[in-house]
C-alpha atoms as a PDB file:
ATOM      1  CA  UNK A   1       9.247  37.307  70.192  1.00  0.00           C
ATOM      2  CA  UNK A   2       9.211  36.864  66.555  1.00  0.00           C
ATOM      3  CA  UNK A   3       6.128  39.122  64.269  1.00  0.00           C
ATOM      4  CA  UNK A   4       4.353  36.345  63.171  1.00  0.00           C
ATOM      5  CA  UNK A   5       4.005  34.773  66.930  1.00  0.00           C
ATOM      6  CA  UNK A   6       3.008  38.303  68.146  1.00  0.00           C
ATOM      7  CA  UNK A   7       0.308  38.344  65.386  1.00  0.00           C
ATOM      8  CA  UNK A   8      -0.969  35.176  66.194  1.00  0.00           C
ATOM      9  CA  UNK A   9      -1.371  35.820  69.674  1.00  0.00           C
ATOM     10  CA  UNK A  10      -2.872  39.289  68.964  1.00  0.00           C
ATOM     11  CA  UNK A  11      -5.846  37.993  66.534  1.00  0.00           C
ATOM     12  CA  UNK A  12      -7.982  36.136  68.893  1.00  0.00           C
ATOM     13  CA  UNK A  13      -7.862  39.296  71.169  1.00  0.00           C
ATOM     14  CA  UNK A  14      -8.846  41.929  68.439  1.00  0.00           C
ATOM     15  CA  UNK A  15     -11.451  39.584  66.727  1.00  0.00           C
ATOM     16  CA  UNK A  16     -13.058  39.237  70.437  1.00  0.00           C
ATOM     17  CA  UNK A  17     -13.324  42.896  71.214  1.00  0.00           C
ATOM     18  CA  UNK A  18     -14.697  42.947  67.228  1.00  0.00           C
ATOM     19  CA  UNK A  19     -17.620  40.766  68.219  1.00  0.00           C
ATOM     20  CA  UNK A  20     -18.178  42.466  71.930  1.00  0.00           C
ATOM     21  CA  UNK A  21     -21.154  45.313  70.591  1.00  0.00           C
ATOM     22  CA  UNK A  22     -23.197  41.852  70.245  1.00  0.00           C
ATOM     23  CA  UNK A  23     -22.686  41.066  73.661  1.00  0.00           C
ATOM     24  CA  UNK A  24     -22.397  44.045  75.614  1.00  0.00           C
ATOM     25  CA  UNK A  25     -24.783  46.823  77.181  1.00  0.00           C
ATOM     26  CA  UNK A  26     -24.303  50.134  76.312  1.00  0.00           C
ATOM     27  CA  UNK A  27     -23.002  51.492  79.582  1.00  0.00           C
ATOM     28  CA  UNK A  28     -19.714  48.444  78.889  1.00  0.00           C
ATOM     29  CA  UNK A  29     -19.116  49.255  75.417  1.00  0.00           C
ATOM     30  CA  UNK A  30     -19.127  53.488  76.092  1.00  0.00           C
ATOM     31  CA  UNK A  31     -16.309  52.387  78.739  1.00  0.00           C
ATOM     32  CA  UNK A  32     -14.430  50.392  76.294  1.00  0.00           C
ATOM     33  CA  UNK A  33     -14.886  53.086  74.159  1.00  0.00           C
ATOM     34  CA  UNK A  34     -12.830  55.482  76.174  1.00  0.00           C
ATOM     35  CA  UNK A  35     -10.485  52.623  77.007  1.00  0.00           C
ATOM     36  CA  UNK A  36      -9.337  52.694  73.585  1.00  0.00           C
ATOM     37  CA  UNK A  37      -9.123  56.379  73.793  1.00  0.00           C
ATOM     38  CA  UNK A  38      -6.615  56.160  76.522  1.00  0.00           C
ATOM     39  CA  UNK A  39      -4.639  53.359  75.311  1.00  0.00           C
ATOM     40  CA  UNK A  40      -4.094  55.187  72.022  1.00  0.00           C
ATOM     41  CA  UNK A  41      -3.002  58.402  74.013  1.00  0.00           C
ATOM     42  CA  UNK A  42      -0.613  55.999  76.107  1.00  0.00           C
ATOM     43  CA  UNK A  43       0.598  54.354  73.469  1.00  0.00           C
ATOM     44  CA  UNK A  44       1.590  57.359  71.589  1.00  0.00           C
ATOM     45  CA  UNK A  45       3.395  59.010  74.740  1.00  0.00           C
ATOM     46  CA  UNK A  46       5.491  55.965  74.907  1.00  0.00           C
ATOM     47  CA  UNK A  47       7.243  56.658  71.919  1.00  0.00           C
ATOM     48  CA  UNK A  48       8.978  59.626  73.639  1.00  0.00           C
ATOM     49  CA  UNK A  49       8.473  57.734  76.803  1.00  0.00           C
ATOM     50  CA  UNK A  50       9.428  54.909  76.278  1.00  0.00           C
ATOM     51  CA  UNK A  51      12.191  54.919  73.523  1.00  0.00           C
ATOM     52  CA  UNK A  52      13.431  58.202  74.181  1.00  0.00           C
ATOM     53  CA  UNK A  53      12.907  58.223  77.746  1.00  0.00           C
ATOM     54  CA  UNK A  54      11.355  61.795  77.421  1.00  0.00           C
ATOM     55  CA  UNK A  55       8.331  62.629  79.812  1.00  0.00           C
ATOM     56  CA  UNK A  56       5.803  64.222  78.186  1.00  0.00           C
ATOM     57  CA  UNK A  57       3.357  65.600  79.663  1.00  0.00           C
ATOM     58  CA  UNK A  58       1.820  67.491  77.051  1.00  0.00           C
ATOM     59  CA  UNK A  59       0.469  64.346  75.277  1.00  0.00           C
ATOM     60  CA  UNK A  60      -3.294  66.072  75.889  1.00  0.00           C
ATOM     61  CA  UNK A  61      -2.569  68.977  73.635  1.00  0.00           C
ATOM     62  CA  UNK A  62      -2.382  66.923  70.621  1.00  0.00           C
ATOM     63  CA  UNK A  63      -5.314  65.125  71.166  1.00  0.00           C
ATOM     64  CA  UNK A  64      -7.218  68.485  72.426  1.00  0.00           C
ATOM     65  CA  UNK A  65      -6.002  70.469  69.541  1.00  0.00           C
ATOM     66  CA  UNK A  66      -7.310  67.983  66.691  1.00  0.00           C
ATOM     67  CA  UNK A  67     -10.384  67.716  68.873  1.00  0.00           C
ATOM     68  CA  UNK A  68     -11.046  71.563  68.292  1.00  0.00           C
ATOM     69  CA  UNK A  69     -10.134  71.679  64.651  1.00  0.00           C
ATOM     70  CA  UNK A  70     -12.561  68.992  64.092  1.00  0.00           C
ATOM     71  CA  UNK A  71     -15.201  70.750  65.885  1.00  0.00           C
ATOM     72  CA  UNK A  72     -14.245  73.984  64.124  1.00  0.00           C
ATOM     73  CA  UNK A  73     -14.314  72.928  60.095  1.00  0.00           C
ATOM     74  CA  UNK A  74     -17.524  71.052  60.929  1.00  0.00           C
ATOM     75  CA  UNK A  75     -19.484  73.847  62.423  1.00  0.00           C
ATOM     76  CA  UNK A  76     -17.798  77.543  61.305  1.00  0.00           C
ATOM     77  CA  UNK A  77     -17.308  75.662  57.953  1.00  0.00           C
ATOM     78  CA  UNK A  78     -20.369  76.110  55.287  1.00  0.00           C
ATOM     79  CA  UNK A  79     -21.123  72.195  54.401  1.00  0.00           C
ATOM     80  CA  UNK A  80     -24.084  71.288  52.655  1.00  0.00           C
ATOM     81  CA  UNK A  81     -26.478  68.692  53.752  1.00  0.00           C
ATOM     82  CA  UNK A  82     -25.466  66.853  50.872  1.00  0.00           C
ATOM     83  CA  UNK A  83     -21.617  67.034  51.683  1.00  0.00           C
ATOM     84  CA  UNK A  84     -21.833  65.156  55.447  1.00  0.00           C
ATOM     85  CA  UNK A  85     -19.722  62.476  54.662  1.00  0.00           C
ATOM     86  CA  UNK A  86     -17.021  64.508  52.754  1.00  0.00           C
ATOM     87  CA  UNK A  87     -17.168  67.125  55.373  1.00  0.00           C
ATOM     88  CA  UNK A  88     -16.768  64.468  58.481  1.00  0.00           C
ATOM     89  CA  UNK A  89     -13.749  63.150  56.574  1.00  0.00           C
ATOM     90  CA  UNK A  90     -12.269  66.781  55.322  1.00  0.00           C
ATOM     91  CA  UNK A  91     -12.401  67.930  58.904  1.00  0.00           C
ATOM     92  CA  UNK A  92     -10.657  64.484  60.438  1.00  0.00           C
ATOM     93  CA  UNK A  93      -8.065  65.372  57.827  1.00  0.00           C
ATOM     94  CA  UNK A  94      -7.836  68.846  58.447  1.00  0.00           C
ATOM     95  CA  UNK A  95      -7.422  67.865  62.610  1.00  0.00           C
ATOM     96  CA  UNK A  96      -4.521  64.936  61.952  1.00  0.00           C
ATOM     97  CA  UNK A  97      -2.935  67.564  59.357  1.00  0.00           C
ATOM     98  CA  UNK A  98      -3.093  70.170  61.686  1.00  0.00           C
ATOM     99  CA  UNK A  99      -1.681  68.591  64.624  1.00  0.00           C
ATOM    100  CA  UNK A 100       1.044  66.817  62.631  1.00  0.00           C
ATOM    101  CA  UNK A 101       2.291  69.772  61.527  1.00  0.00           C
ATOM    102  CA  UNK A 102       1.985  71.731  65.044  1.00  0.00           C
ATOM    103  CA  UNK A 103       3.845  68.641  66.554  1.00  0.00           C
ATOM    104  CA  UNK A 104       6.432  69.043  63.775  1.00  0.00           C
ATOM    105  CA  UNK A 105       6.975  72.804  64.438  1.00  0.00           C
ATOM    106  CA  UNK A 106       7.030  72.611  68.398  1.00  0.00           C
ATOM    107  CA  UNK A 107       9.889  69.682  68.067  1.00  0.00           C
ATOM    108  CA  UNK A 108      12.790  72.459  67.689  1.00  0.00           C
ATOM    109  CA  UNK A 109      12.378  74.738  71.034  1.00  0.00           C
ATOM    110  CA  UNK A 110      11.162  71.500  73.346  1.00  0.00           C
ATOM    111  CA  UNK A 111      13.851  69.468  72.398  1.00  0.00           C
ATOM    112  CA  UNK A 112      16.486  72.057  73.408  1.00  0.00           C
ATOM    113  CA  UNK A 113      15.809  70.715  77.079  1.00  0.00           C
ATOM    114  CA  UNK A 114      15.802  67.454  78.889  1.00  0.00           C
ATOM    115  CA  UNK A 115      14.351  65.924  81.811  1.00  0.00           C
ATOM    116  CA  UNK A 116      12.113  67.511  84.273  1.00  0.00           C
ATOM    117  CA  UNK A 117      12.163  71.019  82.260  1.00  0.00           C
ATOM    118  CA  UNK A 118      11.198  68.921  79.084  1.00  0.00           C
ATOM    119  CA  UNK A 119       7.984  67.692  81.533  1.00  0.00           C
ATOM    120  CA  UNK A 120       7.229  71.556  82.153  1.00  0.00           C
ATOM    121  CA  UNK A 121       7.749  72.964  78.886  1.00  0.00           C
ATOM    122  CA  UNK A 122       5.022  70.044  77.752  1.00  0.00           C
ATOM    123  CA  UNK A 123       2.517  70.786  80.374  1.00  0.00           C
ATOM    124  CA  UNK A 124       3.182  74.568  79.496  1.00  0.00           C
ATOM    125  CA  UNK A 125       1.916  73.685  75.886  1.00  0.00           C
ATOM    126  CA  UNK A 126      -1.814  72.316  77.256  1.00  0.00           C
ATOM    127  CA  UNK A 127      -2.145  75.494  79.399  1.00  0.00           C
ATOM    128  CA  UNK A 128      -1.095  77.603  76.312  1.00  0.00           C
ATOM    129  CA  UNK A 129      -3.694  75.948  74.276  1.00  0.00           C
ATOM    130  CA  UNK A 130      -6.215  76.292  76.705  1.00  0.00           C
ATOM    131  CA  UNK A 131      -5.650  80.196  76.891  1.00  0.00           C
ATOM    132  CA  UNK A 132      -5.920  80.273  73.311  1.00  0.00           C
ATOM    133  CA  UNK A 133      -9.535  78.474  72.891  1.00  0.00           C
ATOM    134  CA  UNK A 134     -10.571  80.530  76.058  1.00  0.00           C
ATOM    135  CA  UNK A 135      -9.891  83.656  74.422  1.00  0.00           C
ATOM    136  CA  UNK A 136     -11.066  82.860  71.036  1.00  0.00           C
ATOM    137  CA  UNK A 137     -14.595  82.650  71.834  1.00  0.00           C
ATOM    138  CA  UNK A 138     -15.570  83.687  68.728  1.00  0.00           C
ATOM    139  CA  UNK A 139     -14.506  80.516  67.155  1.00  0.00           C
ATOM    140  CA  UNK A 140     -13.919  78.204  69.539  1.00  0.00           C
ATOM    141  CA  UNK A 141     -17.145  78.558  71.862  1.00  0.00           C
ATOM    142  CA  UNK A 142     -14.726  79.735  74.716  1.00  0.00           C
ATOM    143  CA  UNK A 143     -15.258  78.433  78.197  1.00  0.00           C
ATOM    144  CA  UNK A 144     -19.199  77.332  77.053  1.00  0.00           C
ATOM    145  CA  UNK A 145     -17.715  75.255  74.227  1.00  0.00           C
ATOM    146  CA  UNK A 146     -18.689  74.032  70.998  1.00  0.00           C
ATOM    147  CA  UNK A 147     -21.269  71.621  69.791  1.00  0.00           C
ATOM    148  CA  UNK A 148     -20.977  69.558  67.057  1.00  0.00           C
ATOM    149  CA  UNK A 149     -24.030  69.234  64.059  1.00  0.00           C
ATOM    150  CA  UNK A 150     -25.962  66.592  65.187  1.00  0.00           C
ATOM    151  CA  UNK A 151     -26.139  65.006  61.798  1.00  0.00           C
ATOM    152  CA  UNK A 152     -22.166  64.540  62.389  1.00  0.00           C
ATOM    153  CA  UNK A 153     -22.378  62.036  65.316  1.00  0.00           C
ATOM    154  CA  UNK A 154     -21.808  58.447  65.490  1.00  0.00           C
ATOM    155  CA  UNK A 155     -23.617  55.981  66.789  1.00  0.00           C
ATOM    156  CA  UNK A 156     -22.171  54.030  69.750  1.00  0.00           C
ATOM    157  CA  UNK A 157     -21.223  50.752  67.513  1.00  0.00           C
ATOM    158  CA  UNK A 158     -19.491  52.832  64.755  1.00  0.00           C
ATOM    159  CA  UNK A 159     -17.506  54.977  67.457  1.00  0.00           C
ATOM    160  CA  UNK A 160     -16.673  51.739  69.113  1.00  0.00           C
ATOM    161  CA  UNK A 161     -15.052  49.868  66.002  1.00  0.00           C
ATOM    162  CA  UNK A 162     -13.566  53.418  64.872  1.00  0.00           C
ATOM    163  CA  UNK A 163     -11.981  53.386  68.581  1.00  0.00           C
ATOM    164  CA  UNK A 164     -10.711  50.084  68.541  1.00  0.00           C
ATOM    165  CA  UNK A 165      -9.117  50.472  64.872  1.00  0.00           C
ATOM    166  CA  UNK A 166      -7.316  53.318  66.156  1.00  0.00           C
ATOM    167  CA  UNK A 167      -6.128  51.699  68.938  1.00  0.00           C
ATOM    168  CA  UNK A 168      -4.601  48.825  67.026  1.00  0.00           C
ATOM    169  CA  UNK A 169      -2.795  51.112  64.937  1.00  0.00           C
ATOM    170  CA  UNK A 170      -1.553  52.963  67.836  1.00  0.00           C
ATOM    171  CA  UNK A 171      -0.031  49.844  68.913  1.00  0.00           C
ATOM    172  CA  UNK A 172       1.122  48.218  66.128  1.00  0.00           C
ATOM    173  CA  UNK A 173       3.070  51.405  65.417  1.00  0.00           C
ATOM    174  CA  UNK A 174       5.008  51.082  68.308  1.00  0.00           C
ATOM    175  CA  UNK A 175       5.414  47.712  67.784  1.00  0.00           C
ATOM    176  CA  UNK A 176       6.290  48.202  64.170  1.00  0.00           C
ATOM    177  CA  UNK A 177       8.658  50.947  65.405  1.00  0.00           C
ATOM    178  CA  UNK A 178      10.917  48.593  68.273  1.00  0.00           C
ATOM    179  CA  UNK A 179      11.591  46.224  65.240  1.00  0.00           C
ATOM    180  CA  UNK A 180      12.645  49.210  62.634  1.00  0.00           C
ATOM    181  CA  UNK A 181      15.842  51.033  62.289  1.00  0.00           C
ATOM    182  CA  UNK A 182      14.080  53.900  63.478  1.00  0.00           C
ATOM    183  CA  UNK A 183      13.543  51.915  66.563  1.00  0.00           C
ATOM    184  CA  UNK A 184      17.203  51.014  66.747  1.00  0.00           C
ATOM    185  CA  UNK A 185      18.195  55.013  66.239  1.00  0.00           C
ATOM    186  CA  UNK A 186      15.841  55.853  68.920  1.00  0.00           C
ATOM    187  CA  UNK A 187      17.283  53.477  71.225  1.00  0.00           C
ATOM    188  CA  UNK A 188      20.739  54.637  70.448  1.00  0.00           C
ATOM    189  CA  UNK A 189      19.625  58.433  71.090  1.00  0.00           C
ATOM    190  CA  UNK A 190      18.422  57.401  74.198  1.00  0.00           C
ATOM    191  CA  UNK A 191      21.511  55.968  75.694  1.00  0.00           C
ATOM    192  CA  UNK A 192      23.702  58.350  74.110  1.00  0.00           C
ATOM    193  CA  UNK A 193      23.482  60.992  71.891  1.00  0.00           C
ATOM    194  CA  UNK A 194      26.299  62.353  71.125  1.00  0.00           C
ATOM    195  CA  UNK A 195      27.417  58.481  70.471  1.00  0.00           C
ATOM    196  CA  UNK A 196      24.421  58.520  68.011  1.00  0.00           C
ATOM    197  CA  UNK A 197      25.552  61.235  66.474  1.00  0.00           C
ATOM    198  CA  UNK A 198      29.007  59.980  65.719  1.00  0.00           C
ATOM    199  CA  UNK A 199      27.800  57.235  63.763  1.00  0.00           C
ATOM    200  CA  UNK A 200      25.615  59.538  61.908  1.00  0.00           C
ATOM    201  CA  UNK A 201      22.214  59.836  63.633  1.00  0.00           C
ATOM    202  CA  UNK A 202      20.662  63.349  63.328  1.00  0.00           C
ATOM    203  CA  UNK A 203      19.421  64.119  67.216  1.00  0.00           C
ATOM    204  CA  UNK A 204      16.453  66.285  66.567  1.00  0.00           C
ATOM    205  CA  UNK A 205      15.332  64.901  62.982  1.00  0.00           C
ATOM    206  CA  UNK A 206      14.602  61.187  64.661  1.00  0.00           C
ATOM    207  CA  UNK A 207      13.340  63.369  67.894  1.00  0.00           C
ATOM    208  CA  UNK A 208      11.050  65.471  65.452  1.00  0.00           C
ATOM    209  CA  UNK A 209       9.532  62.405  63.708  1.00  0.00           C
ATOM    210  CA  UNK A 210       9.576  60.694  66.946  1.00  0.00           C
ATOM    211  CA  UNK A 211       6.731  63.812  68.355  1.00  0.00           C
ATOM    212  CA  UNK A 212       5.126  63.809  64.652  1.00  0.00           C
ATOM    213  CA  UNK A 213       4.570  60.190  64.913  1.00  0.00           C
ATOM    214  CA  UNK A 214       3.184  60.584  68.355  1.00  0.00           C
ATOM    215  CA  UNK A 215       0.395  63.176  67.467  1.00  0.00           C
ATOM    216  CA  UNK A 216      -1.013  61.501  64.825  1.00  0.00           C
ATOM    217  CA  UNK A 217      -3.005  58.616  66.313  1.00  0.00           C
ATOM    218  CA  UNK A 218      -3.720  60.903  69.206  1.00  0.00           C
ATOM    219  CA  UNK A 219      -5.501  63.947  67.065  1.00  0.00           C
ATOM    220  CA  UNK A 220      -7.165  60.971  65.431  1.00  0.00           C
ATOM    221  CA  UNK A 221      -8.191  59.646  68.786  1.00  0.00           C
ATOM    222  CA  UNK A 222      -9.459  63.968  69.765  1.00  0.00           C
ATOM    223  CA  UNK A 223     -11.553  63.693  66.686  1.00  0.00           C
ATOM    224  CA  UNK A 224     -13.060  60.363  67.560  1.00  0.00           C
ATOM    225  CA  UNK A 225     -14.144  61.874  71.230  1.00  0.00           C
ATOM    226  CA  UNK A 226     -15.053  64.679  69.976  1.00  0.00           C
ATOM    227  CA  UNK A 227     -17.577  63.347  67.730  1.00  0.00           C
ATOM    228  CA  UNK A 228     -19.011  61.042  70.271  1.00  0.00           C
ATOM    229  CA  UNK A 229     -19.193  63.674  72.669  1.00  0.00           C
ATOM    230  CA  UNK A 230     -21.054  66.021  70.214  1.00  0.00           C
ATOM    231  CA  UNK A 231     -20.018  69.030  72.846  1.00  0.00           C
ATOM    232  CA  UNK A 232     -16.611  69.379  73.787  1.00  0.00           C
ATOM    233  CA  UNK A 233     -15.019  72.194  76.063  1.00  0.00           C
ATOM    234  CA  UNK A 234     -11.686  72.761  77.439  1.00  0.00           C
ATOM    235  CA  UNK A 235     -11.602  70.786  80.461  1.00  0.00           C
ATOM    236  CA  UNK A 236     -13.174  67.867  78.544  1.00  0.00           C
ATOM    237  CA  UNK A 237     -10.261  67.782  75.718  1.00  0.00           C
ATOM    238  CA  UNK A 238      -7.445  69.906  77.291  1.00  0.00           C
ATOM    239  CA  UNK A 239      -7.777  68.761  81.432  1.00  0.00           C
ATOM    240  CA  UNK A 240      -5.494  67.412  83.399  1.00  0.00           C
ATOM    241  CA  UNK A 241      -6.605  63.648  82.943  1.00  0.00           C
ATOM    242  CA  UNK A 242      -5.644  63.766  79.221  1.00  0.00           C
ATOM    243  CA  UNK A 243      -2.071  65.348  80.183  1.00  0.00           C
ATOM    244  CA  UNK A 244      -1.739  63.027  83.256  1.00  0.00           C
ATOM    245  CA  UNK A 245      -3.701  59.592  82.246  1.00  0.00           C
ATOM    246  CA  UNK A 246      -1.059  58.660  79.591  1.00  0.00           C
ATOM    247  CA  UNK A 247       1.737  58.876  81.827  1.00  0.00           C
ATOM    248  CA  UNK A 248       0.622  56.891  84.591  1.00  0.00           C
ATOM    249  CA  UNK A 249      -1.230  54.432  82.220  1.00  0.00           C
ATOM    250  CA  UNK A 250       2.028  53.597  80.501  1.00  0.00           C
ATOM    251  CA  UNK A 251       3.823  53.483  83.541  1.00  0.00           C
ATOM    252  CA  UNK A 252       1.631  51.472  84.739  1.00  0.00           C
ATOM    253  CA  UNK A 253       1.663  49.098  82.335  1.00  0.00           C
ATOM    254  CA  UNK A 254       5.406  49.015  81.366  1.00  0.00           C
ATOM    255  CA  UNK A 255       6.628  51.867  79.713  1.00  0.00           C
ATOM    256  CA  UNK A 256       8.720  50.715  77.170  1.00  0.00           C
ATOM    257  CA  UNK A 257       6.954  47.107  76.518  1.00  0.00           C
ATOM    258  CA  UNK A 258       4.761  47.557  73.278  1.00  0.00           C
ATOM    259  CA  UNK A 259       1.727  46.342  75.452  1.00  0.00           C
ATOM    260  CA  UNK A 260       2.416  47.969  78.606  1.00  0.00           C
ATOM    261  CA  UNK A 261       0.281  51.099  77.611  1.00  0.00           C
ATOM    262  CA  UNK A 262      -2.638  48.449  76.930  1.00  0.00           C
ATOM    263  CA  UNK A 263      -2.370  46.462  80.406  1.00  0.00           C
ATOM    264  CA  UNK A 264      -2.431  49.763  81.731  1.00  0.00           C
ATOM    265  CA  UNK A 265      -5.148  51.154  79.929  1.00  0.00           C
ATOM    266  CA  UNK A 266      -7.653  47.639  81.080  1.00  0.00           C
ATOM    267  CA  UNK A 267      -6.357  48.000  84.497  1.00  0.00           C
ATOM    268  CA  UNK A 268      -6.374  52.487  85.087  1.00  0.00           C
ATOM    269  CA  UNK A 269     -10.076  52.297  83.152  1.00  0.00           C
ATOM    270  CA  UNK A 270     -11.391  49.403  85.061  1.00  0.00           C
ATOM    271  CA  UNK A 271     -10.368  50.537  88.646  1.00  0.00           C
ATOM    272  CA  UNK A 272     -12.172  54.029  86.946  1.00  0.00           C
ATOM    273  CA  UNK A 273     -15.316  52.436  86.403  1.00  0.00           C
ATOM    274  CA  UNK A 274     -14.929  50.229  89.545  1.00  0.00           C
ATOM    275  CA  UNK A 275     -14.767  53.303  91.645  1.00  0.00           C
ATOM    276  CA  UNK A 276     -17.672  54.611  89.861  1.00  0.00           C
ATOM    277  CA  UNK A 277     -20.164  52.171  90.443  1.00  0.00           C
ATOM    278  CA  UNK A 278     -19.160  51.840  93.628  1.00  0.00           C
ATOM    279  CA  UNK A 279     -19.787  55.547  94.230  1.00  0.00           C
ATOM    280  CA  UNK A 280     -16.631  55.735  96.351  1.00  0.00           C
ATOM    281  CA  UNK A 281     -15.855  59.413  97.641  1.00  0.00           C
ATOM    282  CA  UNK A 282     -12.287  59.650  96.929  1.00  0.00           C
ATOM    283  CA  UNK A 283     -11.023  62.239  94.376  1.00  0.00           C
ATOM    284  CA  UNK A 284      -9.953  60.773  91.354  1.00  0.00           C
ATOM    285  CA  UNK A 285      -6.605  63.050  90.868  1.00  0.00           C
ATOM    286  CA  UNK A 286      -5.335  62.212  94.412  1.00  0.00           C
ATOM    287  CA  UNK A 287      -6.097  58.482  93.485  1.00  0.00           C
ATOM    288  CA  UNK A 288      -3.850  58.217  90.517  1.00  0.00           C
ATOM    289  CA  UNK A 289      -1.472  60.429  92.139  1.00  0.00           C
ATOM    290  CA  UNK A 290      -0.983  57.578  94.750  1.00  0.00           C
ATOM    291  CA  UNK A 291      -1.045  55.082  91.783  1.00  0.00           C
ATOM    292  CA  UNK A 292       2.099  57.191  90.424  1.00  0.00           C
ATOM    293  CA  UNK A 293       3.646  57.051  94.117  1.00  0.00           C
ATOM    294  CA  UNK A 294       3.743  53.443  94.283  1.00  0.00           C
ATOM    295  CA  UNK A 295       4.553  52.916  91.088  1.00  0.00           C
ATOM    296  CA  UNK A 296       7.463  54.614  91.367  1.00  0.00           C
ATOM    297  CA  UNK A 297       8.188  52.869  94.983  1.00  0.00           C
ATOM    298  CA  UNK A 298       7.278  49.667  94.384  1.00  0.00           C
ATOM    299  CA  UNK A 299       6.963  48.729  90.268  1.00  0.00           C
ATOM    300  CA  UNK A 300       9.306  51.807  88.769  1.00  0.00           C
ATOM    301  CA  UNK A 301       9.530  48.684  85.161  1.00  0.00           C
ATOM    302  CA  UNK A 302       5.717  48.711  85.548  1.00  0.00           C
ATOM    303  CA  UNK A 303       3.736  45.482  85.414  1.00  0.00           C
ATOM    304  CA  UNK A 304       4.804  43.679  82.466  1.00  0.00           C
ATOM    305  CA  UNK A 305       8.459  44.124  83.627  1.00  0.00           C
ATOM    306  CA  UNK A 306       7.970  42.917  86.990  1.00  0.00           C
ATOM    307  CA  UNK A 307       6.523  40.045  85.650  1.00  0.00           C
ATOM    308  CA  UNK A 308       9.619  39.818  83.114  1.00  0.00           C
ATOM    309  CA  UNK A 309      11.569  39.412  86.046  1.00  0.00           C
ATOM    310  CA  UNK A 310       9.778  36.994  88.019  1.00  0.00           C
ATOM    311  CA  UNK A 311       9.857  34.447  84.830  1.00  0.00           C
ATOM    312  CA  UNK A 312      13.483  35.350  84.304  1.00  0.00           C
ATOM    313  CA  UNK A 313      14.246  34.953  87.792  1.00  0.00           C
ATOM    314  CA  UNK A 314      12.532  31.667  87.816  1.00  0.00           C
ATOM    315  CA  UNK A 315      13.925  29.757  84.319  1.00  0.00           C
ATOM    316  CA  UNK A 316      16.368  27.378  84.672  1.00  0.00           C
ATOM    317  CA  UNK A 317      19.901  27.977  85.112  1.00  0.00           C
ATOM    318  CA  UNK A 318      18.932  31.597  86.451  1.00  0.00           C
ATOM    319  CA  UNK A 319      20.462  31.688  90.291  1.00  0.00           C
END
């Protein structure tokens, strides 16, 4: 599908949610909130995911890590009163900085594997984070956590529209990214590499930008939450739902498909909130691991492709 018909089609959506914190009660617009918080993170893990065909599952550690910087500068930091504004923005910047640069030097020793050990040595990095705010209590609050100024916090209609901008951008980077070269190189490193690399594509320099592009809408996503939030601990920014809710959101979706980590996101975060006001007593991780299991049975394309198929299946001339 060509930009501009993508655009087009995009618009009404985006200008709808823009007009939504007219229309909607709190208790709607805090769970599109954290919608957009999980399509960003899915989003971003697609790039390895989905272009690479890397599974990471140490998407979480990104968006914890710029979660705790935030939370750091703003309260071990001396601000004035006067400075809130500059100090809100300095420690955003610090977090995205911060986390671009960890993503950057982390690309060399996790790229040396593939596969399954890839998916460990990701998961390993959450747990090693974790470790690391647990035993710097000092700074980071420890297992009690850390609270945020108060004069720091959005309200619910700025973190909302902060949210959703982030989102967009999440998307239209991957979007942005399937119709660049650096889409084409990632493609190319994906179904060969060392057939990339004979026509002069550097492996681990595209992987390397491909993980530094992936932590920067995510970190700005951890600082978002962690604002709203105004207390943050580790399982709240470094659990298993932010290592495991990107994966199965995107797969969910259609890993791959620039808007399969946003079907995924509406459909994971509504059944969430279904379940929830429905007060039904079954754990949530066993749920979503039986969401992954029949994925992987039944829809291993996700949605989107299945539907691909159907309408391909169905044209004219197609037996």
């Amino acid at each position: 599908m060509k930009a501009w018909k993508v655009f087009a089609a995009s618009l009404p959506v985006v200008v709808g949610l823009a007009i939504l914190p007219a229309l909607l009660t709190r208790d709607l617009l805090t769970a599109l909130f954290f919608t957009f918080i999980f399509a960003t993170l899915a989003a971003n893990y697609d790039i390895l995911g989905g272009f690479l065909r890397y599974i990471n599952l140490g998407q979480g550690a990104f968006f914890g890590l710029a979660a705790y910087v935030a939370a750091v500068t703003l309260t071990r930091v001396e601000w004035g009163r006067e400075q809130g504004g500059l100090s809100l923005a300095a420690a955003v910047l610090a977090a995205v900085v911060v986390t671009a640069v960890f993503a950057a030097g982390i690309a060399y020793p996790l790229f040396q594997v593939r596969g399954a050990y890839f998916a460990v040595i990701t998961f390993g990095l959450v747990l090693i984070l974790e470790q690391i705010v647990l035993n710097a209590g000092d700074l980071s609050g420890g297992s009690y956590g850390i609270t945020i100024p108060a004069r720091h916090y959005p309200s619910l209609t700025v973190a909302y529209y902060a949210a959703l901008a982030v989102a967009v951008a999440a998307v239209l980077l991957n979007f942005l990214i399937a119709r660049s070269r650096l889409g084409i190189a990632f493609h190319a490193l994906r179904d060969s590499e060392t057939a990339a690399s004979a026509i002069g594509i550097d492996p681990f320099r595209y992987k390397q930008v491909a993980l530094v592009l992936a932590s920067i809408p995510s970190a700005a996503a951890g600082c978002l939450f962690a604002l709203f939030m105004g207390h943050i601990y580790v399982e709240t920014v470094l659990g298993f739902e932010m290592s495991l809710f990107p994966v199965i959101i995107a797969m969910l979706g259609g890993s791959g498909h620039v808007l399969g980590p946003v079907v995924g996101a509406v459909i994971l975060r509504g059944l969430d909130v279904g379940l929830g006001y429905v007060a039904m007593p079954i754990p949530r991780l066993a749920l979503y691991g039986l969401m992954l299991l029949f994925i992987g049975l039944f829809m291993p394309g996700g949605i989107l492709r299945v539907l691909e198929a159907r309408r391909l299946r169905r044209a004219p001339g197609v037996a």
